[in-house]
C-alpha atoms as a PDB file:
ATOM      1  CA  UNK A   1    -181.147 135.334-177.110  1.00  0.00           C
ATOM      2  CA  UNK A   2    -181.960 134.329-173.412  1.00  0.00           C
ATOM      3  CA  UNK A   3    -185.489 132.806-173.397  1.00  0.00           C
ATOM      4  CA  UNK A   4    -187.688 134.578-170.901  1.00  0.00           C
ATOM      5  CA  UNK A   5    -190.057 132.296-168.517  1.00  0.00           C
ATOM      6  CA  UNK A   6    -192.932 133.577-167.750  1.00  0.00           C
ATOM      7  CA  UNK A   7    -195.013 132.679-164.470  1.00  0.00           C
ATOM      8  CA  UNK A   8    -197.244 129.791-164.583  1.00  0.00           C
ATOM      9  CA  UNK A   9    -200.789 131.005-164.672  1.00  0.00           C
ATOM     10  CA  UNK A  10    -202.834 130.363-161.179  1.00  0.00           C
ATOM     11  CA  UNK A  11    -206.090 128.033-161.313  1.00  0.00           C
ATOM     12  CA  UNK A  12    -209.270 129.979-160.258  1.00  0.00           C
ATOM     13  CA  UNK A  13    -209.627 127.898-157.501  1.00  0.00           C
ATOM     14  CA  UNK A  14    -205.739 128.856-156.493  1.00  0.00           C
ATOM     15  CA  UNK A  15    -206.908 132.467-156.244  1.00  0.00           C
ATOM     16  CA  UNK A  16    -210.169 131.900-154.431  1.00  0.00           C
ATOM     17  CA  UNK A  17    -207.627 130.440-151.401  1.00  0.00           C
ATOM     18  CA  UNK A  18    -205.383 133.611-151.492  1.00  0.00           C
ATOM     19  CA  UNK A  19    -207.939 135.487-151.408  1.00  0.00           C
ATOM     20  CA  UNK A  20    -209.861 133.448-148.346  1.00  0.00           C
ATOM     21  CA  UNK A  21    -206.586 133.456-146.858  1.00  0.00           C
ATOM     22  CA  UNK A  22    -205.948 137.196-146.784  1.00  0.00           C
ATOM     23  CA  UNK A  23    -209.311 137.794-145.610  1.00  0.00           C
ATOM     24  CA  UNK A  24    -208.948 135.260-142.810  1.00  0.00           C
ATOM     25  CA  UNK A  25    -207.727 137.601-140.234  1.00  0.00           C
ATOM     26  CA  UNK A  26    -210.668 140.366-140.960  1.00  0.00           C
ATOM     27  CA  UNK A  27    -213.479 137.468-140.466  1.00  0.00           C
ATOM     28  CA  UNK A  28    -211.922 136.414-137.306  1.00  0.00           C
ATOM     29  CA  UNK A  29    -211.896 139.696-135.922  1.00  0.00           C
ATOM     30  CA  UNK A  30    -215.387 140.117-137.035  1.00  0.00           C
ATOM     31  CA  UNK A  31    -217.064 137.358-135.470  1.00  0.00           C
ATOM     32  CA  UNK A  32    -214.333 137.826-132.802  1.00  0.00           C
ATOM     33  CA  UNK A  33    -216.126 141.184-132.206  1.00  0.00           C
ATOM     34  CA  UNK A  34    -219.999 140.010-132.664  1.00  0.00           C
ATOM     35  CA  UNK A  35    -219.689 137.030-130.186  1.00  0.00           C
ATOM     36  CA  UNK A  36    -218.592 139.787-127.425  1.00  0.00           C
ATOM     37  CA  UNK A  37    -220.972 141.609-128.119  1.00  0.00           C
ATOM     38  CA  UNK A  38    -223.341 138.946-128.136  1.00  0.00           C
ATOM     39  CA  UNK A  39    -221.818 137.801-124.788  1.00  0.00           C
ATOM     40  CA  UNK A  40    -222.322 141.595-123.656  1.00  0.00           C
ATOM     41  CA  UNK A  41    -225.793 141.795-124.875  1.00  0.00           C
ATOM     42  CA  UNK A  42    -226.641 138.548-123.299  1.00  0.00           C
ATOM     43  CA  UNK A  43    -225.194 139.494-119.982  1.00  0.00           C
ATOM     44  CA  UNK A  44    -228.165 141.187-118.025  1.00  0.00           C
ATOM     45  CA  UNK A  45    -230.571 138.345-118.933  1.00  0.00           C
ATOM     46  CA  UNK A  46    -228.560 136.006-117.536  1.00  0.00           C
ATOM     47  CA  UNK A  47    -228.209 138.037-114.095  1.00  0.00           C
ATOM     48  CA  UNK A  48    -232.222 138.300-114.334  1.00  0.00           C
ATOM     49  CA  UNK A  49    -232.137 134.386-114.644  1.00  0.00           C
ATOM     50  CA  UNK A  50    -229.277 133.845-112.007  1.00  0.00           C
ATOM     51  CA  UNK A  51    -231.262 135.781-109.714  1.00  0.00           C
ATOM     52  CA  UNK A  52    -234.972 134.651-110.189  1.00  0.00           C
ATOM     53  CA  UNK A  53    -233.175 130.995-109.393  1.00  0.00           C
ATOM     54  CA  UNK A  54    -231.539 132.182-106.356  1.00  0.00           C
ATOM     55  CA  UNK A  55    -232.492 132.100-102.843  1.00  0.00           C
ATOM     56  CA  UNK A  56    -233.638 135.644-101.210  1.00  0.00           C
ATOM     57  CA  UNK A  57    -230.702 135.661 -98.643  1.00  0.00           C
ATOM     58  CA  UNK A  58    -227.765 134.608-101.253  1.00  0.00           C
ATOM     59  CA  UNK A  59    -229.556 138.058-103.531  1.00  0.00           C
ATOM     60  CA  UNK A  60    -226.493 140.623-101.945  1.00  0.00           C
ATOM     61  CA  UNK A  61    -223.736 137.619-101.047  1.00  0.00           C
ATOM     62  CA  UNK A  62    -219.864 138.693-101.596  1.00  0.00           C
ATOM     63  CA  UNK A  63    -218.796 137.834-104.485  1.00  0.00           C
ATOM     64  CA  UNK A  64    -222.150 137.568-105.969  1.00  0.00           C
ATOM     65  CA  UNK A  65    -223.582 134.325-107.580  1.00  0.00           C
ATOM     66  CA  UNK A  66    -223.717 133.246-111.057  1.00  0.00           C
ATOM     67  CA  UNK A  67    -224.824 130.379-110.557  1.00  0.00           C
ATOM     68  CA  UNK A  68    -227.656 129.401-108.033  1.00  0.00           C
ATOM     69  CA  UNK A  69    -226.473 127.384-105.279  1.00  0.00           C
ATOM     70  CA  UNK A  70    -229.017 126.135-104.311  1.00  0.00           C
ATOM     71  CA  UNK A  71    -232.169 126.372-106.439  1.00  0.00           C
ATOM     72  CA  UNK A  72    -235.021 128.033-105.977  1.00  0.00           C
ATOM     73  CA  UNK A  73    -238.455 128.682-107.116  1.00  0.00           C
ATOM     74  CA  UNK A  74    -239.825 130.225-104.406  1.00  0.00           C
ATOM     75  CA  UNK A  75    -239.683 133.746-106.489  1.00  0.00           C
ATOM     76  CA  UNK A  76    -242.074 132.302-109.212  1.00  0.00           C
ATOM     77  CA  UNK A  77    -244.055 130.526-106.406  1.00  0.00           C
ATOM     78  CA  UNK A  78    -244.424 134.322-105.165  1.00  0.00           C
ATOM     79  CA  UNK A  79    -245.065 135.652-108.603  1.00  0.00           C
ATOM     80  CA  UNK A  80    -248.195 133.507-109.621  1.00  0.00           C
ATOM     81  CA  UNK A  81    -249.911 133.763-106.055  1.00  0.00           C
ATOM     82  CA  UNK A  82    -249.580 137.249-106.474  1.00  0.00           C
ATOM     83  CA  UNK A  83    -253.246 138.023-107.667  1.00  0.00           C
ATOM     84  CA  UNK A  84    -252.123 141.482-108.732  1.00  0.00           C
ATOM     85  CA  UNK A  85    -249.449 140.138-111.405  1.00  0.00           C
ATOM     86  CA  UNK A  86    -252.127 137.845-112.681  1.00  0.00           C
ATOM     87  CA  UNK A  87    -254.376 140.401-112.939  1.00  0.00           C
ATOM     88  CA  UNK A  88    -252.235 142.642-115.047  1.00  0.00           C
ATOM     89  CA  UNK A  89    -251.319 139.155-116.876  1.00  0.00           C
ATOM     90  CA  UNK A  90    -254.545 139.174-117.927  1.00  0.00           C
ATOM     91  CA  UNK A  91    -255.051 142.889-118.671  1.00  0.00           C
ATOM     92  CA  UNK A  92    -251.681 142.155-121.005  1.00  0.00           C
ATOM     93  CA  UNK A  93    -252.967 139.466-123.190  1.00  0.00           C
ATOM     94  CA  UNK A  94    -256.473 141.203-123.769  1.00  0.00           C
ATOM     95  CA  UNK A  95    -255.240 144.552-124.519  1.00  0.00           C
ATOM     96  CA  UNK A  96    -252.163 142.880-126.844  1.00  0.00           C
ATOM     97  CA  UNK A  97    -254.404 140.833-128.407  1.00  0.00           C
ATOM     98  CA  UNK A  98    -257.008 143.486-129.423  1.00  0.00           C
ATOM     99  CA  UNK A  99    -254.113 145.553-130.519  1.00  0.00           C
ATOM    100  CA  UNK A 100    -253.241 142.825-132.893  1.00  0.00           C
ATOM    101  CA  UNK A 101    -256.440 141.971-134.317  1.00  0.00           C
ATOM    102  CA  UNK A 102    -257.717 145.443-135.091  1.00  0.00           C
ATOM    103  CA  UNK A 103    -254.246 146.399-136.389  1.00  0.00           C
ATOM    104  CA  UNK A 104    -254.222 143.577-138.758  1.00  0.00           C
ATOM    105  CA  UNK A 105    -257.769 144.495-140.086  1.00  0.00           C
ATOM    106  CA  UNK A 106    -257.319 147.625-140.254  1.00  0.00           C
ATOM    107  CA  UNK A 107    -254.166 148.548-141.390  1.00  0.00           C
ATOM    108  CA  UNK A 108    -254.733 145.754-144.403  1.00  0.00           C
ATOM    109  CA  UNK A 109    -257.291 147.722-145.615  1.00  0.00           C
ATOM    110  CA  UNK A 110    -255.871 151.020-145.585  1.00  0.00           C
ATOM    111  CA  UNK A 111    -252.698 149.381-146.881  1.00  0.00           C
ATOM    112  CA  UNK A 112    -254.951 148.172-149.910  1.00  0.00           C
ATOM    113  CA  UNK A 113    -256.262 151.525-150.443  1.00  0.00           C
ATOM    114  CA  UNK A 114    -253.565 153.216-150.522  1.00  0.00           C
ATOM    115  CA  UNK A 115    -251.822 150.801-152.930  1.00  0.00           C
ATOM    116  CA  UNK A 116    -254.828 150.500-155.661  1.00  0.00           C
ATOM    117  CA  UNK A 117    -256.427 153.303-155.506  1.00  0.00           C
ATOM    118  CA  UNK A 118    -255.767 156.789-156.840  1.00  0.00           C
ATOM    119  CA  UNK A 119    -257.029 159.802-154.856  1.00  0.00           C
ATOM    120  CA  UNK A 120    -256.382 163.375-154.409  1.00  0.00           C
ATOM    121  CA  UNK A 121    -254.511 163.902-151.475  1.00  0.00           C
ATOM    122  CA  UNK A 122    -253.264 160.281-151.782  1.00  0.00           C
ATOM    123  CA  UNK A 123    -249.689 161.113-151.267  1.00  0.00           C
ATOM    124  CA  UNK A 124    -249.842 163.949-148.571  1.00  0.00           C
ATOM    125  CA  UNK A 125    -251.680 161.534-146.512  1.00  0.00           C
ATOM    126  CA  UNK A 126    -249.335 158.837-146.317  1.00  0.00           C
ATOM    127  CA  UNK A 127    -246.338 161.195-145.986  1.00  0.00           C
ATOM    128  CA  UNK A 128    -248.295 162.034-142.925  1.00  0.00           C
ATOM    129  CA  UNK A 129    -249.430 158.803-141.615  1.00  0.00           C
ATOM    130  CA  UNK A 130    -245.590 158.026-141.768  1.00  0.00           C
ATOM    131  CA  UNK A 131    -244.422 161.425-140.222  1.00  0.00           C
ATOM    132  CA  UNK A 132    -246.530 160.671-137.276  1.00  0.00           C
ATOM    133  CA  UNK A 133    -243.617 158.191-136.218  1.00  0.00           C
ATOM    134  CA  UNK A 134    -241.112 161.049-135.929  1.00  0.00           C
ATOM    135  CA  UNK A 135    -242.636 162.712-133.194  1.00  0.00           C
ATOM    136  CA  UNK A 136    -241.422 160.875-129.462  1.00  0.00           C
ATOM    137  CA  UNK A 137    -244.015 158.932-127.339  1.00  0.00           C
ATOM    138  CA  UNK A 138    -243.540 162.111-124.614  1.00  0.00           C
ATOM    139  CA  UNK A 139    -244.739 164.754-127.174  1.00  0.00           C
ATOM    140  CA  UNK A 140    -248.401 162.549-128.000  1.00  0.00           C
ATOM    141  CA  UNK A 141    -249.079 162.257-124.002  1.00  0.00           C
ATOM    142  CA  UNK A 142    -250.923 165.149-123.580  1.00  0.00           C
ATOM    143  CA  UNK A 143    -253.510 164.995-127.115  1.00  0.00           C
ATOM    144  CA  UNK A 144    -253.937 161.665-126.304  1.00  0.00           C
ATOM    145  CA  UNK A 145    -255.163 162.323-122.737  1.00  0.00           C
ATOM    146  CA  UNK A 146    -257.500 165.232-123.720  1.00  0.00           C
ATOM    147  CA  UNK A 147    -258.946 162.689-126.753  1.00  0.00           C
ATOM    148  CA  UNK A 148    -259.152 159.834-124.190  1.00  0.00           C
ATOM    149  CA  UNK A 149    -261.212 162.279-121.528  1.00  0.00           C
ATOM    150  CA  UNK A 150    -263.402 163.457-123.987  1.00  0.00           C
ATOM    151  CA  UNK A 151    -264.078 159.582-125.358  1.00  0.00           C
ATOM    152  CA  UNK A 152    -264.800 158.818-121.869  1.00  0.00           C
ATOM    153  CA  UNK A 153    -262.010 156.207-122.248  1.00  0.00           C
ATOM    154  CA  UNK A 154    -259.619 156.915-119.511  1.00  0.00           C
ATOM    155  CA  UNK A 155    -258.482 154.191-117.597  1.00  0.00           C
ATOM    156  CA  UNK A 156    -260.339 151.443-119.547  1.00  0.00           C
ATOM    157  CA  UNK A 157    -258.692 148.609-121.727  1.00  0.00           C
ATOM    158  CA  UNK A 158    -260.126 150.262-125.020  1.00  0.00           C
ATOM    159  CA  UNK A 159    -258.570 153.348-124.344  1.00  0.00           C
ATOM    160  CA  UNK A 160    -254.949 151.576-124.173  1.00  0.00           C
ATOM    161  CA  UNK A 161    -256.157 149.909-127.466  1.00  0.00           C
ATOM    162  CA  UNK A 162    -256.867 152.977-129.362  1.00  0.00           C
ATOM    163  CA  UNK A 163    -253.458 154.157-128.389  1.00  0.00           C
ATOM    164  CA  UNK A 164    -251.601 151.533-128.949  1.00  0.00           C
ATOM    165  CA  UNK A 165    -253.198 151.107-132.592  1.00  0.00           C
ATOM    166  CA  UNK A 166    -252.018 155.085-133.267  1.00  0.00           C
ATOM    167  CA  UNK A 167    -248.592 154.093-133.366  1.00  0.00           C
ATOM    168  CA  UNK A 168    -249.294 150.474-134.861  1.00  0.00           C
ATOM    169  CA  UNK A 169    -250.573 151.937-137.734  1.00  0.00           C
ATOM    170  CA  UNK A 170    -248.264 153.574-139.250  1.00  0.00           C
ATOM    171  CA  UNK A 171    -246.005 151.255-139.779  1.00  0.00           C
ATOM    172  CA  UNK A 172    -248.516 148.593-140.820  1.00  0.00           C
ATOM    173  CA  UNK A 173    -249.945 150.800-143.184  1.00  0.00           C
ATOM    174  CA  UNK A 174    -245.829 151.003-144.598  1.00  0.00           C
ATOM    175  CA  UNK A 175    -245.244 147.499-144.372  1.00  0.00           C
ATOM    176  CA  UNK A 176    -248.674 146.359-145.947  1.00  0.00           C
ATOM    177  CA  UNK A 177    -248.667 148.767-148.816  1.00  0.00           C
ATOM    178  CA  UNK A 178    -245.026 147.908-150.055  1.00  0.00           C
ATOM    179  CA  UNK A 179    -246.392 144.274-149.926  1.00  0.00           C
ATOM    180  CA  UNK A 180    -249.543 144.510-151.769  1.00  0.00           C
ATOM    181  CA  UNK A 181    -247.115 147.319-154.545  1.00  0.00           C
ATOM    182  CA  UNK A 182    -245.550 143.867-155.302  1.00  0.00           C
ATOM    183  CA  UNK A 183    -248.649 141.988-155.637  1.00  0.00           C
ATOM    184  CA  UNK A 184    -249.289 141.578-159.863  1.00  0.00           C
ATOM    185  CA  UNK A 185    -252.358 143.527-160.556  1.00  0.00           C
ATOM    186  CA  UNK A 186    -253.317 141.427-163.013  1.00  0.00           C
ATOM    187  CA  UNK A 187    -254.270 138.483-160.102  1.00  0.00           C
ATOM    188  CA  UNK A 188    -257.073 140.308-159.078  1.00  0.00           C
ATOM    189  CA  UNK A 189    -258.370 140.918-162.205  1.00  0.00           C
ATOM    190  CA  UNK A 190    -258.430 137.574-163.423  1.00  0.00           C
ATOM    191  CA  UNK A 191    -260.082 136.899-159.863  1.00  0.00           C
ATOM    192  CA  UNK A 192    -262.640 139.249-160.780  1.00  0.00           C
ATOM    193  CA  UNK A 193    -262.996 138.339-164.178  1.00  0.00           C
ATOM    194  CA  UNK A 194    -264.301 134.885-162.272  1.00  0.00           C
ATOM    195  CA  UNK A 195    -266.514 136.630-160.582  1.00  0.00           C
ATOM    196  CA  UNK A 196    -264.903 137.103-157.175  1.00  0.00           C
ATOM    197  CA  UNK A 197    -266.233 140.340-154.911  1.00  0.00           C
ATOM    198  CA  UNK A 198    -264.186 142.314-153.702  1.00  0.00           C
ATOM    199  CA  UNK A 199    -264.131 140.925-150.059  1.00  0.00           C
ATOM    200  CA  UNK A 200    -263.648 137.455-151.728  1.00  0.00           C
ATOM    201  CA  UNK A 201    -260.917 138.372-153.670  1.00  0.00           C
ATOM    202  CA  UNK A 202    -259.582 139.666-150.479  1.00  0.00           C
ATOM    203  CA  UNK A 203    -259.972 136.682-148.603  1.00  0.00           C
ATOM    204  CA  UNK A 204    -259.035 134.151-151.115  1.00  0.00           C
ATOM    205  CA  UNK A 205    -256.207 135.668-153.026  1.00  0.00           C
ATOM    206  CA  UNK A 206    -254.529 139.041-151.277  1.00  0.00           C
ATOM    207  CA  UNK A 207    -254.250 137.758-148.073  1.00  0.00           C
ATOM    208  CA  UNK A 208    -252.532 134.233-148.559  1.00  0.00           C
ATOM    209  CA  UNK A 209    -250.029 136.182-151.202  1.00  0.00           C
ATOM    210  CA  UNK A 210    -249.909 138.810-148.363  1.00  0.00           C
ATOM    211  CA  UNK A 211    -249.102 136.508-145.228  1.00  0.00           C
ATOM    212  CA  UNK A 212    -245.261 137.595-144.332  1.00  0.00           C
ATOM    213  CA  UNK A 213    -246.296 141.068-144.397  1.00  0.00           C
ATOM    214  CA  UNK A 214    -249.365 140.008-142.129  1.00  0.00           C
ATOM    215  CA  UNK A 215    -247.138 137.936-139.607  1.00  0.00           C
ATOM    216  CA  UNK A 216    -244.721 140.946-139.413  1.00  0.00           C
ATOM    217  CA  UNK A 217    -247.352 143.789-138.636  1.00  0.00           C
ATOM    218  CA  UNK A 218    -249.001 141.362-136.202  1.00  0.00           C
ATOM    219  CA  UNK A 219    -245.380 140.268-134.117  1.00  0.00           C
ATOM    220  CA  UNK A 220    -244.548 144.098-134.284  1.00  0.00           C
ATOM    221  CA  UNK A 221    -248.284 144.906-132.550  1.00  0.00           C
ATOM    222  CA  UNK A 222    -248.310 141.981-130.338  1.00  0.00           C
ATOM    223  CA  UNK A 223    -244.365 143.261-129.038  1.00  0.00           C
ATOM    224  CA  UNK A 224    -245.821 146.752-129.051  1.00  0.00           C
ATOM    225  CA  UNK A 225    -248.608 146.010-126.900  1.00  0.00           C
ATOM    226  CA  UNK A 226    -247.259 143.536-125.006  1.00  0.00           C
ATOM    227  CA  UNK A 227    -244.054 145.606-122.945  1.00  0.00           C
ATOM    228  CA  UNK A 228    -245.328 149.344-123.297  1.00  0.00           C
ATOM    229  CA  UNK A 229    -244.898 151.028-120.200  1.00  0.00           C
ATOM    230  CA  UNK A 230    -245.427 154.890-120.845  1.00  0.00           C
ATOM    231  CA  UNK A 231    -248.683 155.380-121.658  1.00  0.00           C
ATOM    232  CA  UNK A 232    -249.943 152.019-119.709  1.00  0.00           C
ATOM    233  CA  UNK A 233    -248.709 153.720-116.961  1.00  0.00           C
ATOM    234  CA  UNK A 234    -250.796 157.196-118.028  1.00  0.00           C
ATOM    235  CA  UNK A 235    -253.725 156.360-119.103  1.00  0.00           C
ATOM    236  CA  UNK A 236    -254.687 154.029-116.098  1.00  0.00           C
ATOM    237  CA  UNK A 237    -254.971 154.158-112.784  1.00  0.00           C
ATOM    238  CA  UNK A 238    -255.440 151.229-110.153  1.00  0.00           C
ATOM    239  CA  UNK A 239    -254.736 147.830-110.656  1.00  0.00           C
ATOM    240  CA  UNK A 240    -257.463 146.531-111.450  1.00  0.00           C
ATOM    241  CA  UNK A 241    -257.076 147.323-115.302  1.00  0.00           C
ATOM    242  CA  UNK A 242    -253.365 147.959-115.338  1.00  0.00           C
ATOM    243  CA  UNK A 243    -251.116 145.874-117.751  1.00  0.00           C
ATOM    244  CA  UNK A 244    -248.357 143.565-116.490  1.00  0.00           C
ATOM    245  CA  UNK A 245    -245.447 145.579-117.666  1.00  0.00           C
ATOM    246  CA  UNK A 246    -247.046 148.883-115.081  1.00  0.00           C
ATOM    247  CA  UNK A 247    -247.760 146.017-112.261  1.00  0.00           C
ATOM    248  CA  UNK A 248    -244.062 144.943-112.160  1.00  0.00           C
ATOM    249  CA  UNK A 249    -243.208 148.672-110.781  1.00  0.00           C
ATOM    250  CA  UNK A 250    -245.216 147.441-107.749  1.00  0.00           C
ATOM    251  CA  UNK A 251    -242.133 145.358-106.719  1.00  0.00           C
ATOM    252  CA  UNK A 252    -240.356 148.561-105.957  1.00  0.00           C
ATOM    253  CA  UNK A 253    -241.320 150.512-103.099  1.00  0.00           C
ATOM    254  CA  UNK A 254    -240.725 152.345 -99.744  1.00  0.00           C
ATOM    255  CA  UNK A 255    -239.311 149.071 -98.263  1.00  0.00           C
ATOM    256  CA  UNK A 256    -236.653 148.693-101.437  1.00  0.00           C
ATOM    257  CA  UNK A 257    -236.685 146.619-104.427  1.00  0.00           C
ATOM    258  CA  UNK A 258    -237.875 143.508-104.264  1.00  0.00           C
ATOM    259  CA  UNK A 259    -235.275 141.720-106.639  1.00  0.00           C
ATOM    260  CA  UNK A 260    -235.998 138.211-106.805  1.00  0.00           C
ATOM    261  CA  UNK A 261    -239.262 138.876-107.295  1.00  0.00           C
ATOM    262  CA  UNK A 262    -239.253 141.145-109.722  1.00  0.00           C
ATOM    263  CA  UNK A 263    -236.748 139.181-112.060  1.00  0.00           C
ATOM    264  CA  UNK A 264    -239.240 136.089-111.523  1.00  0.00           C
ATOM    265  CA  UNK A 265    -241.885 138.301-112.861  1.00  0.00           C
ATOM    266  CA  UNK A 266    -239.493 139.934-115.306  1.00  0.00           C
ATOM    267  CA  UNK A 267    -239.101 136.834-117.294  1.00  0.00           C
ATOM    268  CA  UNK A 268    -242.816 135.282-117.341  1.00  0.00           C
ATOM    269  CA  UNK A 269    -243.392 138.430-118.664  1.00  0.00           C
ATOM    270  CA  UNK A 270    -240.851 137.883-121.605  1.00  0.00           C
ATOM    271  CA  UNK A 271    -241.339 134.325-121.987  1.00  0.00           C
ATOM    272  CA  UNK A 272    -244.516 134.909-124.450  1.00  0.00           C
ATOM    273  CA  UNK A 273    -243.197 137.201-126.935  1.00  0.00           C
ATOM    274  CA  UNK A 274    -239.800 135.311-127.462  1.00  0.00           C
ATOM    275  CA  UNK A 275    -241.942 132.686-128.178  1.00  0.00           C
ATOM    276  CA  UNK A 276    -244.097 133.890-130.501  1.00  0.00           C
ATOM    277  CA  UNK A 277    -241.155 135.430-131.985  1.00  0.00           C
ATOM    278  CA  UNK A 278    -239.168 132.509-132.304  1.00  0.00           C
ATOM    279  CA  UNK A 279    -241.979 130.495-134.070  1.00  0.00           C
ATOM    280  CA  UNK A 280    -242.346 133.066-136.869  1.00  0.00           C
ATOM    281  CA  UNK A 281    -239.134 134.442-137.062  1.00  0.00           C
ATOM    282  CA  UNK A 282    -238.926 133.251-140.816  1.00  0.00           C
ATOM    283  CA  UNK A 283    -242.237 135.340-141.780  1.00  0.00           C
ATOM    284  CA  UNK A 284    -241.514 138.001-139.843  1.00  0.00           C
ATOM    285  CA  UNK A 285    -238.093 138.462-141.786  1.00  0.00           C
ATOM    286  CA  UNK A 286    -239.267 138.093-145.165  1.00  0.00           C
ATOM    287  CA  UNK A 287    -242.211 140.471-144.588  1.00  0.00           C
ATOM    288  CA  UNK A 288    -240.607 142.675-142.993  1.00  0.00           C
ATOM    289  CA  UNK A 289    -237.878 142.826-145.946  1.00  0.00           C
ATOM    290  CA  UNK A 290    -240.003 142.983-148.738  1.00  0.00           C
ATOM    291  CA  UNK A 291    -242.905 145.389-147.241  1.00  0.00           C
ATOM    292  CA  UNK A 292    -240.044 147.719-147.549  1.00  0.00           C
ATOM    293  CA  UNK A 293    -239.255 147.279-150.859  1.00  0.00           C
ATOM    294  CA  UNK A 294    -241.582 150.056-152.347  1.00  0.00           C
ATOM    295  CA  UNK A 295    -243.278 152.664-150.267  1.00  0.00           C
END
């Protein structure tokens, strides 16, 4: 009888390099595909840096310039000794960080109610805390200006506050809940079992557990705040209390755009919240991941 070979079993690590090598092409075409649209992404903010750099008479040259030839910083220089962009600098940072502060405190404790404590009507009202984020920003202009008239809160920083906290909330409320759902009841007992009050406990156990979920409600207020333009731009009038992101439209008027300008402006403008972004992009990630976890 004719002996039959049979084919010499692969090694495991044999098959993991087929396998990488069939898949090869597909991850090449992948990140192929991401880094242009990276590069695509990317594109504008480099033409806003390109022309903040660049001189006001090279602004409409044929072809135009990528690169700034030469330098210039006479578009920032323009920017900061304009008292009206500092003034809605200003405006910006109080109104952002109020925003923050009272969504943090707020929506942490509302997030903690709603995730210890039984009551009736518990459910239906976080289905519609939550369903109030379906509904666009142009829909909410007009109850929000009746509720701001009869607060006597038109055109006044609180005013921008309180609406910038009714669609903060929301999704603090979310985010905080499915945080504190995670949370071992059983901590806070034995914290009150020590004898711990309830704002203690808060303090000294909830909240340092709770810090991702904290950073990510107060980097989504702070972004919130910090570039909305709608109702900024409806809710105040004059400059004097008008936010950054309304006093850039004062670079565009009857005499034309003032581009090099505005771009100048532009970035200052975008310079804080990439920061702040950057340096707590970790905690913002993981809170923002496991808030979601449970609802």
């Amino acid at each position: 009888m004719t002996a039959v070979s049979l084919p010499a079993a692969r090694s495991p690590r044999s098959r993991r390099r087929s396998r990488a090598a069939r898949r090869a092409p597909v991850y090449v075409l992948v990140y192929a595909g991401a880094l242009l649209l990276a590069a695509f992404s990317f594109l504008p903010v480099l033409w806003a840096i390109s022309t903040a750099f660049t001189k006001t008479e090279n602004l409409y040259s044929t072809p135009p310039q990528w690169v700034p030839s030469p330098v210039t910083f006479e578009h920032f220089s323009a920017v900061l000794g304009n008292p009206q962009i500092l003034r809605g600098l200003l405006n910006t940072v109080v109104i952002s960080v109020a925003t923050t502060v009272v969504a943090i405190v707020v929506g942490l404790l509302g997030a903690y109610g709603f995730s210890r404590y039984r009551f009736p009507g518990r459910n239906t009202l976080l289905v519609s805390v939550l369903f109030t984020q379906l509904f666009p920003r142009v829909v909410v202009i007009v109850p929000f200006f009746i509720t701001l008239r009869h607060l006597n809160l038109m055109n006044t920083r609180q005013g921008l506050v309180l609406v910038y906290l009714m669609a903060v909330f929301p999704i603090a409320i979310f985010l905080m809940k499915g945080f504190f759902d995670n949370i071992p009841r059983e901590i806070e007992e034995a914290a009150i079992m020590d004898g711990a009050s309830l704002p203690r406990m808060l303090l000294q156990v909830v909240i340092p557990m709770c810090r991702p979920a904290l950073v990510a409600v107060a980097m989504y207020s702070f972004i919130l705040a910090w570039n909305e333009f709608l109702f900024a731009l409806v809710f105040t009038q004059g400059a004097d209390l008008r936010p950054l992101s309304v006093a850039l439209g004062f670079y565009i008027d009857q005499n034309g755009i003032q581009w090099g300008e505005l771009m100048a402006a532009s970035l200052l403008m975008s310079l804080p919240a990439v920061v702040v972004f950057i340096a707590a992009q970790r905690l913002l990630i993981r809170g923002l991941s496991e808030g979601a976890v449970k609802g």
